[in-house]
N, C-alpha and C. Protein backbone atom coordinates (compact mmCIF):
# COMPACT_ATOMS: atom_id res chain seq x y z
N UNK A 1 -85.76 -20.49 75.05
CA UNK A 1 -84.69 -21.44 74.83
C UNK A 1 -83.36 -20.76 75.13
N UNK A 2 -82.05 -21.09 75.85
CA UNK A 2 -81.20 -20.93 76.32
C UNK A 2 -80.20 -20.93 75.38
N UNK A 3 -79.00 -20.10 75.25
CA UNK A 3 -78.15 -20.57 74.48
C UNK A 3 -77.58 -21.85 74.50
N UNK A 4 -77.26 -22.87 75.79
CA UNK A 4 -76.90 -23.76 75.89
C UNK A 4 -77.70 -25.07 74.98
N UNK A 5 -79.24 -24.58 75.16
CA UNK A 5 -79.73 -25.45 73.88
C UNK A 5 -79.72 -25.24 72.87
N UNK A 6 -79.86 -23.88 72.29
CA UNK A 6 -79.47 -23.65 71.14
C UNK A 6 -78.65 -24.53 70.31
N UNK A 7 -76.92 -24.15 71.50
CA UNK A 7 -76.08 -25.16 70.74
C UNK A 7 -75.83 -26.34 70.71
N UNK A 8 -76.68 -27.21 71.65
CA UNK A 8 -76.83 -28.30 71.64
C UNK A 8 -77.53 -28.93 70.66
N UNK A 9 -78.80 -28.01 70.36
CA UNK A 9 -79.48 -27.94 69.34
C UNK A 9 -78.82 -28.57 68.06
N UNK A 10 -77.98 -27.31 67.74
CA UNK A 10 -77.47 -27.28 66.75
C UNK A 10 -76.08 -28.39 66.27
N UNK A 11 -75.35 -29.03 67.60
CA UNK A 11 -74.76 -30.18 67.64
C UNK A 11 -75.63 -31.11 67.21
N UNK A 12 -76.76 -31.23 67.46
CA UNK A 12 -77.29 -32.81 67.43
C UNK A 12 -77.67 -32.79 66.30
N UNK A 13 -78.46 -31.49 65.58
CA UNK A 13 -78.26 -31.55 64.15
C UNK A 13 -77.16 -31.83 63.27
N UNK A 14 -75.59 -31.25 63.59
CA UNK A 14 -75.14 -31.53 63.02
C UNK A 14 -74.42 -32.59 62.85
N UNK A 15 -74.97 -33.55 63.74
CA UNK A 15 -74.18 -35.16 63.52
C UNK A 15 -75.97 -36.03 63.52
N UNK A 16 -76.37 -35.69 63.26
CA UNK A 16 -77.62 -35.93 62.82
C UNK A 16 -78.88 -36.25 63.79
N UNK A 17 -79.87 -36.83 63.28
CA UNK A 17 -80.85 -36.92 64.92
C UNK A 17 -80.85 -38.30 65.54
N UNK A 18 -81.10 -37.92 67.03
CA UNK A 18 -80.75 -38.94 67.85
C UNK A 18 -81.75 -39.92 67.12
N UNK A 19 -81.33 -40.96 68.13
CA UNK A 19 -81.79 -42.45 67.67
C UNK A 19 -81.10 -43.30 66.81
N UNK A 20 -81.11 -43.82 66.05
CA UNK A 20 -79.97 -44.68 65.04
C UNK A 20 -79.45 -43.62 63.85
N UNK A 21 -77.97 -44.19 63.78
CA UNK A 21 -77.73 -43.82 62.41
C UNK A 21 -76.86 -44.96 61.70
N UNK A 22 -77.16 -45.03 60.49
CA UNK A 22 -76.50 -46.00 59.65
C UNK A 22 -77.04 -47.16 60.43
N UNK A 23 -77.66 -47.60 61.18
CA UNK A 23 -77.94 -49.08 61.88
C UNK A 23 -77.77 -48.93 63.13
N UNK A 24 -76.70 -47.85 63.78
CA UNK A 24 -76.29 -48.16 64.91
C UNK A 24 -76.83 -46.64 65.84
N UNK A 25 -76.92 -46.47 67.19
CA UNK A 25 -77.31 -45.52 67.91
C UNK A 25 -76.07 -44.19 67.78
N UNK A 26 -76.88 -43.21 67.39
CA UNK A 26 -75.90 -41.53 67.71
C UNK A 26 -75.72 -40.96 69.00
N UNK A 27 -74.99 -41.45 69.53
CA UNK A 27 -74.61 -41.50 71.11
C UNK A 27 -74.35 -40.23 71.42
N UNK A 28 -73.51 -39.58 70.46
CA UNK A 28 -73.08 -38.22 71.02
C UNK A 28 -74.26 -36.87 71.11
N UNK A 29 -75.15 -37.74 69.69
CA UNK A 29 -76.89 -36.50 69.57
C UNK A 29 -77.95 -37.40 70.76
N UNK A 30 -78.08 -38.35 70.99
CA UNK A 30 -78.20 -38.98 72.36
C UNK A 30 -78.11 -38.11 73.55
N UNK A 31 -76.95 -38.13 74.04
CA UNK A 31 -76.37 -37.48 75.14
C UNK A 31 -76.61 -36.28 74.84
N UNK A 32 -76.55 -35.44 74.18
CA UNK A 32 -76.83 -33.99 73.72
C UNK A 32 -78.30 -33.63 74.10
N UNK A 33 -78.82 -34.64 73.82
CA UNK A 33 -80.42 -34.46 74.09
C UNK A 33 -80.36 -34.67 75.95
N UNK A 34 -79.68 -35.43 76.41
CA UNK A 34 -79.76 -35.64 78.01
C UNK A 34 -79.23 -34.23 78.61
N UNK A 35 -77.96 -33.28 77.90
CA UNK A 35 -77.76 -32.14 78.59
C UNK A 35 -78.27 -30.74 78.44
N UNK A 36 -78.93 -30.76 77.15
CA UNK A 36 -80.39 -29.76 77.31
C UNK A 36 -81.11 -29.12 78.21
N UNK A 37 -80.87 -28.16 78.42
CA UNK A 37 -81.56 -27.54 79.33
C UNK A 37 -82.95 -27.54 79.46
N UNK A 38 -83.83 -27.65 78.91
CA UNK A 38 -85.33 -28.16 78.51
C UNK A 38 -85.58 -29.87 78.97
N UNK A 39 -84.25 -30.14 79.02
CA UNK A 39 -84.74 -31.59 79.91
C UNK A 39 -84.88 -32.02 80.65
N UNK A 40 -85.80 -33.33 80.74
CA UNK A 40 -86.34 -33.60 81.84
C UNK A 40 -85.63 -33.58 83.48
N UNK A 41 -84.11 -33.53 83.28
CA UNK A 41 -83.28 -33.96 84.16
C UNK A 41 -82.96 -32.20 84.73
N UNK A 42 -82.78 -31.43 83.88
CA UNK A 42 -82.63 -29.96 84.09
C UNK A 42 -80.89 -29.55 83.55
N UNK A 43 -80.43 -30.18 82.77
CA UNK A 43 -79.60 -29.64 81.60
C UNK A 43 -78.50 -30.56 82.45
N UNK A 44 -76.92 -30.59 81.69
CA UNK A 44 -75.88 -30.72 82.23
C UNK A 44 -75.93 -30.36 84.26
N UNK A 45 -76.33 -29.38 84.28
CA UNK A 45 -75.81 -29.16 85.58
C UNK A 45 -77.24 -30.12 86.55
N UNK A 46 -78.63 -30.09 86.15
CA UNK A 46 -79.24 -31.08 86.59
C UNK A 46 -78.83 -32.44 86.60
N UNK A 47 -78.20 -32.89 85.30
CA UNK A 47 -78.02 -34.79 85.54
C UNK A 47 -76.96 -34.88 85.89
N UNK A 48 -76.05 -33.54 86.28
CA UNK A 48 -74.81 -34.12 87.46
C UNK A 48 -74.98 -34.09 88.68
N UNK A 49 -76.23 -33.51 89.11
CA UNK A 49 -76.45 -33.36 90.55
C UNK A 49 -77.40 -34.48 90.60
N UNK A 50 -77.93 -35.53 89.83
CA UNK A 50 -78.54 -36.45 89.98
C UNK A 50 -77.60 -37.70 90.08
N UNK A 51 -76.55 -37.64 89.48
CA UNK A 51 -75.50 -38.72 89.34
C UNK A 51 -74.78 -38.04 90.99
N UNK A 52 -74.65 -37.18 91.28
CA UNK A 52 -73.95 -36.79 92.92
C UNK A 52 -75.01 -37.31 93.89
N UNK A 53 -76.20 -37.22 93.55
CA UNK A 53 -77.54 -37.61 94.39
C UNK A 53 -77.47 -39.15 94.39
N UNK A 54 -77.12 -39.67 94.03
CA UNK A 54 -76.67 -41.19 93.51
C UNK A 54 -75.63 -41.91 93.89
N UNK A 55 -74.51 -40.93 94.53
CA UNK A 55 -73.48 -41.48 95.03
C UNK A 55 -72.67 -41.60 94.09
N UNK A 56 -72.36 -40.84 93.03
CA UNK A 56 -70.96 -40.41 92.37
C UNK A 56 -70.62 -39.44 91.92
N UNK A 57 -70.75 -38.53 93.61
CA UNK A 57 -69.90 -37.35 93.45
C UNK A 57 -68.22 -37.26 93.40
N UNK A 58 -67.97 -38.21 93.56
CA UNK A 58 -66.32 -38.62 93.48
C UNK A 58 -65.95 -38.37 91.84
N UNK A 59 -66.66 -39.56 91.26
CA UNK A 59 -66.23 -38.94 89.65
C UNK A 59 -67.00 -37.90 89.08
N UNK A 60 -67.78 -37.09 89.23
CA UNK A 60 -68.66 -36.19 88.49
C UNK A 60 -67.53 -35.32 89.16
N UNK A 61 -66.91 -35.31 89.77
CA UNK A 61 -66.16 -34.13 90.31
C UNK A 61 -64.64 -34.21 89.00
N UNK A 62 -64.55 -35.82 89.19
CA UNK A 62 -63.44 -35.57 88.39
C UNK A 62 -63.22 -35.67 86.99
N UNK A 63 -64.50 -35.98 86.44
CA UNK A 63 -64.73 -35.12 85.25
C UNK A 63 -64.72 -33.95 84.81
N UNK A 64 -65.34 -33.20 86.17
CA UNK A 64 -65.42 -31.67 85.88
C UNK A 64 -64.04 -30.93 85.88
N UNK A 65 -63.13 -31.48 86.73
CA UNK A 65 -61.70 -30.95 87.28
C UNK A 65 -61.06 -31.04 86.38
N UNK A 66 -59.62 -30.61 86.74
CA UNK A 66 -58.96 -30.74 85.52
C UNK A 66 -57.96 -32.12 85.35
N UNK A 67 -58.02 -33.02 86.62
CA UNK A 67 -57.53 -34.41 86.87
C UNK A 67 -57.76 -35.09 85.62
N UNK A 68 -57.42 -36.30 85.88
CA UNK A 68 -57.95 -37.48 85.36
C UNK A 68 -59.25 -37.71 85.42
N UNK A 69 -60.00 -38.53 84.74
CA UNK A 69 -61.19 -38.36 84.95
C UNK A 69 -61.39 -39.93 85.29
N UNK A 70 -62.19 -39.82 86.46
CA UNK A 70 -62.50 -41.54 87.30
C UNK A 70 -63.75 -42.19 86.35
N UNK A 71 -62.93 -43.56 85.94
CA UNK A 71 -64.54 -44.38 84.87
C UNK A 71 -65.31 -44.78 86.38
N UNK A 72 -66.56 -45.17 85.24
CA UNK A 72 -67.95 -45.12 86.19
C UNK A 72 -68.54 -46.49 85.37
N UNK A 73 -68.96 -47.43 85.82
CA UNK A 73 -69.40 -48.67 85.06
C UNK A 73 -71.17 -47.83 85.09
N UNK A 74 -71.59 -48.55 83.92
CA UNK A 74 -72.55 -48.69 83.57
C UNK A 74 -73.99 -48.85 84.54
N UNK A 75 -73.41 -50.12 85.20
CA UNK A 75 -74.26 -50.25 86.48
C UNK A 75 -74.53 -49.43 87.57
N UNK A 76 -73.73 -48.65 87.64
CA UNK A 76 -73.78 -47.53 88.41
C UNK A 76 -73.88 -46.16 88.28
N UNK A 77 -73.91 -45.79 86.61
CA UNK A 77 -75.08 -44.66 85.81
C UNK A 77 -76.48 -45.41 86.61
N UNK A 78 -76.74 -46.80 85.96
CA UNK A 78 -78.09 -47.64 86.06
C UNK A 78 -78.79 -46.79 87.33
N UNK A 79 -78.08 -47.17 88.39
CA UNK A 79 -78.08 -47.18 90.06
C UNK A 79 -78.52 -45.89 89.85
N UNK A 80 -77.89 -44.59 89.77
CA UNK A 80 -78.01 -43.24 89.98
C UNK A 80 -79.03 -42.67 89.19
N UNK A 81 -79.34 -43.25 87.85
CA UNK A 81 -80.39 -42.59 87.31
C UNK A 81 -81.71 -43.14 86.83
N UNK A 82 -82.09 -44.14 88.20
CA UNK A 82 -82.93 -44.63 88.14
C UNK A 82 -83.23 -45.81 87.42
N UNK A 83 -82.00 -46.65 87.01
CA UNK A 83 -82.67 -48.07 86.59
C UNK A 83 -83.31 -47.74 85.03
N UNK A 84 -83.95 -48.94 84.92
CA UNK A 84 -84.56 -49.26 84.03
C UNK A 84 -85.23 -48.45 83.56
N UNK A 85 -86.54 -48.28 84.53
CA UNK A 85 -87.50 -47.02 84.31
C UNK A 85 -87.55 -45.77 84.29
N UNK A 86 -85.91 -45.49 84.50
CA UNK A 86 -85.32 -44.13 84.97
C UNK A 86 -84.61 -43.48 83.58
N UNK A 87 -83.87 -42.69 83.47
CA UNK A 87 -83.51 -41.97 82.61
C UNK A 87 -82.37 -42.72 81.43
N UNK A 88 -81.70 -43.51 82.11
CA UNK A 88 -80.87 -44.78 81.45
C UNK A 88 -82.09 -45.33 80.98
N UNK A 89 -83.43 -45.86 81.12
CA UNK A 89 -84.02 -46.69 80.60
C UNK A 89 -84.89 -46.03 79.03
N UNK A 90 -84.99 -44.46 79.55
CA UNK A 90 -85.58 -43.57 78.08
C UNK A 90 -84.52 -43.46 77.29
N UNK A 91 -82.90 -43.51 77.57
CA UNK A 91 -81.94 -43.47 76.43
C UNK A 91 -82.04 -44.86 75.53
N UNK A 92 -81.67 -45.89 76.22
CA UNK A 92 -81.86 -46.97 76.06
C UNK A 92 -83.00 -47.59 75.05
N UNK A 93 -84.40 -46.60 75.43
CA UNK A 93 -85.50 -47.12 74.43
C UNK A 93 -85.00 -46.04 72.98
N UNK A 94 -84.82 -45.04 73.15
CA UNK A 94 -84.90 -44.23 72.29
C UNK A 94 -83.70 -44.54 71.14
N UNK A 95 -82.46 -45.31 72.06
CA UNK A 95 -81.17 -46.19 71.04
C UNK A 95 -81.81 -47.27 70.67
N UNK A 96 -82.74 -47.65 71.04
CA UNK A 96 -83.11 -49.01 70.70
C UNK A 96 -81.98 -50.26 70.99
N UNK A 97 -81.62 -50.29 72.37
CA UNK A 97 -80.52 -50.86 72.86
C UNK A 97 -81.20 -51.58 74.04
N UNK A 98 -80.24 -52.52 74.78
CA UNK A 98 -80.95 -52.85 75.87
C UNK A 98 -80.47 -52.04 76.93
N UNK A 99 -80.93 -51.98 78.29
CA UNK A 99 -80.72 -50.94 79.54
C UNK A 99 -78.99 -51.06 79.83
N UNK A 100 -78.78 -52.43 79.57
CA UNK A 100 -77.24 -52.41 79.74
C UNK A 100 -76.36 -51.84 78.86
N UNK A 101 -76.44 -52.24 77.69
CA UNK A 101 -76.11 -51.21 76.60
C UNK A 101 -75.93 -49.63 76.68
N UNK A 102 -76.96 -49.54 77.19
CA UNK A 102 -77.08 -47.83 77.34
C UNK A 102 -76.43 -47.10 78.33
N UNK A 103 -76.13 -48.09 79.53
CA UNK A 103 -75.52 -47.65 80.48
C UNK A 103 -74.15 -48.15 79.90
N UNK A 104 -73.64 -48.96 79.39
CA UNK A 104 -72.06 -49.14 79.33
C UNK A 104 -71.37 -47.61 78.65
N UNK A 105 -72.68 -47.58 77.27
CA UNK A 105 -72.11 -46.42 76.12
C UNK A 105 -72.05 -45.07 77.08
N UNK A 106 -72.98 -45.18 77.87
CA UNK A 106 -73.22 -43.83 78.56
C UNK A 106 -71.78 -43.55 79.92
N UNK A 107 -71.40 -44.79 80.42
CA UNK A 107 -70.32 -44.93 80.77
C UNK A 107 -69.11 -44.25 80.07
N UNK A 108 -68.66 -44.86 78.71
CA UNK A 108 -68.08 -44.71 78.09
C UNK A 108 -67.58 -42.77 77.79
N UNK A 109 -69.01 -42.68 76.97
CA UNK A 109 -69.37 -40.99 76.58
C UNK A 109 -69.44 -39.56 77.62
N UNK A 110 -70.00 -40.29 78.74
CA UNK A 110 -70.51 -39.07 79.69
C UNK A 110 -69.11 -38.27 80.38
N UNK A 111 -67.87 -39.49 81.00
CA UNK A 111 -67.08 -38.66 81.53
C UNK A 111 -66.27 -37.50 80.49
N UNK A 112 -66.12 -38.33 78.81
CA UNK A 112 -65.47 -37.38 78.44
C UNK A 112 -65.88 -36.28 77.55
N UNK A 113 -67.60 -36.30 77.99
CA UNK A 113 -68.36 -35.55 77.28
C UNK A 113 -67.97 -34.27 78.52
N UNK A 114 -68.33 -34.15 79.71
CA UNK A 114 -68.70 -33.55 80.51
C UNK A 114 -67.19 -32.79 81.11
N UNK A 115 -65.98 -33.49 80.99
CA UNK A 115 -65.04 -32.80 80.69
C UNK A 115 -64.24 -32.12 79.82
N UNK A 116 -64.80 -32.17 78.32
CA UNK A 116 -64.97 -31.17 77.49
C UNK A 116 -65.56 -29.82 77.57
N UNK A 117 -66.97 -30.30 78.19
CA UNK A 117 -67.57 -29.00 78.48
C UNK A 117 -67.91 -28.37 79.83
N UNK A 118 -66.19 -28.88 80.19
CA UNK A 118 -66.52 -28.23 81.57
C UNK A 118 -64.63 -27.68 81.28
N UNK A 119 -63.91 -27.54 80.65
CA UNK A 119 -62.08 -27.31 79.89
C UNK A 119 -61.81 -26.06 81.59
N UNK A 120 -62.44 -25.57 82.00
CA UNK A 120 -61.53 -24.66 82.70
C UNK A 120 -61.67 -25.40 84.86
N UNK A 121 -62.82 -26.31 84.28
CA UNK A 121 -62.68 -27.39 85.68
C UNK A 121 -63.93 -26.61 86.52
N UNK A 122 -64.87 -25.86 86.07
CA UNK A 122 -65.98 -25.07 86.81
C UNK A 122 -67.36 -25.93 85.43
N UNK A 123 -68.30 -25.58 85.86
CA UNK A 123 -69.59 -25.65 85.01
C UNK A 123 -69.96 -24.31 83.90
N UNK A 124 -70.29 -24.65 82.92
CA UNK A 124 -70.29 -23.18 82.50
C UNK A 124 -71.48 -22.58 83.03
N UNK A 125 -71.47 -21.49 83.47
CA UNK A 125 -72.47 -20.42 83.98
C UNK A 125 -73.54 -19.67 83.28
N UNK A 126 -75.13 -20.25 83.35
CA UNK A 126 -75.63 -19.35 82.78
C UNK A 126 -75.95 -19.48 81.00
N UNK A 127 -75.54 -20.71 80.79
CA UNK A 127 -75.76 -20.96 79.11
C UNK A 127 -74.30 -21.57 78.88
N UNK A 128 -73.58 -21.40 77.28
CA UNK A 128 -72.68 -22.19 76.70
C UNK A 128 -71.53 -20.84 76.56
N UNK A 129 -71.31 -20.29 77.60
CA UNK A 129 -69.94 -19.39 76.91
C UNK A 129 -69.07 -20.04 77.53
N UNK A 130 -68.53 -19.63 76.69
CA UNK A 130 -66.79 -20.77 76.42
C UNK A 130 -67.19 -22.37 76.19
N UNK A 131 -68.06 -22.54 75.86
CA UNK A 131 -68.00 -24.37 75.43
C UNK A 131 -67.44 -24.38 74.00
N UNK A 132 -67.41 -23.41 72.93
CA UNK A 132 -66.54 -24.01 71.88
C UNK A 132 -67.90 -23.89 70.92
N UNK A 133 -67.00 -24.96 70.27
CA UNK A 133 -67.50 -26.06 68.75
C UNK A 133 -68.11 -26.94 69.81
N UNK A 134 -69.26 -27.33 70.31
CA UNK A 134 -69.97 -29.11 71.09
C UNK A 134 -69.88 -29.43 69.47
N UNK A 135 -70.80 -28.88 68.83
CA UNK A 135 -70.64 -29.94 66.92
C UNK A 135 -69.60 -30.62 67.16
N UNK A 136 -68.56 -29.56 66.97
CA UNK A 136 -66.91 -30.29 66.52
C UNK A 136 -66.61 -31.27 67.60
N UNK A 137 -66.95 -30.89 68.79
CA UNK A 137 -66.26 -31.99 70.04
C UNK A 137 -67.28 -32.94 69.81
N UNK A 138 -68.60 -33.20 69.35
CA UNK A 138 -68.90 -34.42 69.73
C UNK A 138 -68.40 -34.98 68.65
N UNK A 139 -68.28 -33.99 67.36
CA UNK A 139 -67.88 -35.38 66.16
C UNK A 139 -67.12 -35.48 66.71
N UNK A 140 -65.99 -35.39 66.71
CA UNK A 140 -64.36 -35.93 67.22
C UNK A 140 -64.77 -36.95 67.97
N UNK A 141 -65.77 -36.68 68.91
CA UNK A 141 -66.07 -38.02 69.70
C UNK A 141 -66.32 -39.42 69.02
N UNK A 142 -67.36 -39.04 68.29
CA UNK A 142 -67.70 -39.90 67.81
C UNK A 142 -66.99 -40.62 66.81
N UNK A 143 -65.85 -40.01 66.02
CA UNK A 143 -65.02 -40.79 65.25
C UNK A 143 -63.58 -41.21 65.90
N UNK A 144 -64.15 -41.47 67.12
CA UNK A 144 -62.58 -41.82 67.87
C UNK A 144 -62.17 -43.70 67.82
């Protein structure tokens, strides 16, 4: 296990485990589980080269940069990561949401997840040095 899961690990614990909380889906231990290095997609730096494989290397770039960061509709996570049956469609079951749902939130979360943990405009190299607190940044996320 990688440090990068480690602390991902240890983020998703500490805002609790994916799937619902209080009634509603934990988006930020959600997504935490999508940039795992042990996942199916092959960590952060795998499901951005799947979303570039997809035709939005324009904003995955400008998430990573230190710009503005370009929104991405939902439908077009959908498009890049396979639809329904695709990786939007296992978040989606696992929120217990519908496919649209999952892609709007994932809309929402991903650019300013991924420019958090990308602060110097490169990918981090090799595991999580220099990503911080992810705990602290996703709560913040999540109580925004």
């Amino acid at each position: 296990m990688g440090l990068l899961d480690q602390v991902l690990g240890a983020a998703t614990q500490a805002l609790g485990s994916p799937g619902q909380q209080d009634g509603q889906p934990n988006w930020p231990a959600l997504i935490a589980g999508l940039l795992a290095n042990g996942s199916a997609q092959g960590g952060l730096a795998g499901l951005l080269q799947q979303l570039q494989a997809g035709g939005l290397g324009e904003q995955v770039q400008s998430w990573i940069s230190s710009g503005t960061n370009q929104p991405v509709s939902g439908g077009e996570l959908g498009n890049a990561l396979g639809g329904a049956g695709g990786l939007l469609g296992q978040l989606a079951q696992q929120a217990g949401v519908s496919h649209a749902e999952a892609g709007e939130q994932l809309s929402q979360w991903l650019p300013q997840i991924v420019d958090r943990l990308t602060p110097q405009g490169q990918l981090p190299q090799g595991g999580a040095g220099g990503l911080g607190d992810i705990a602290g940044m996703l709560g913040g996320l999540l109580n925004r």
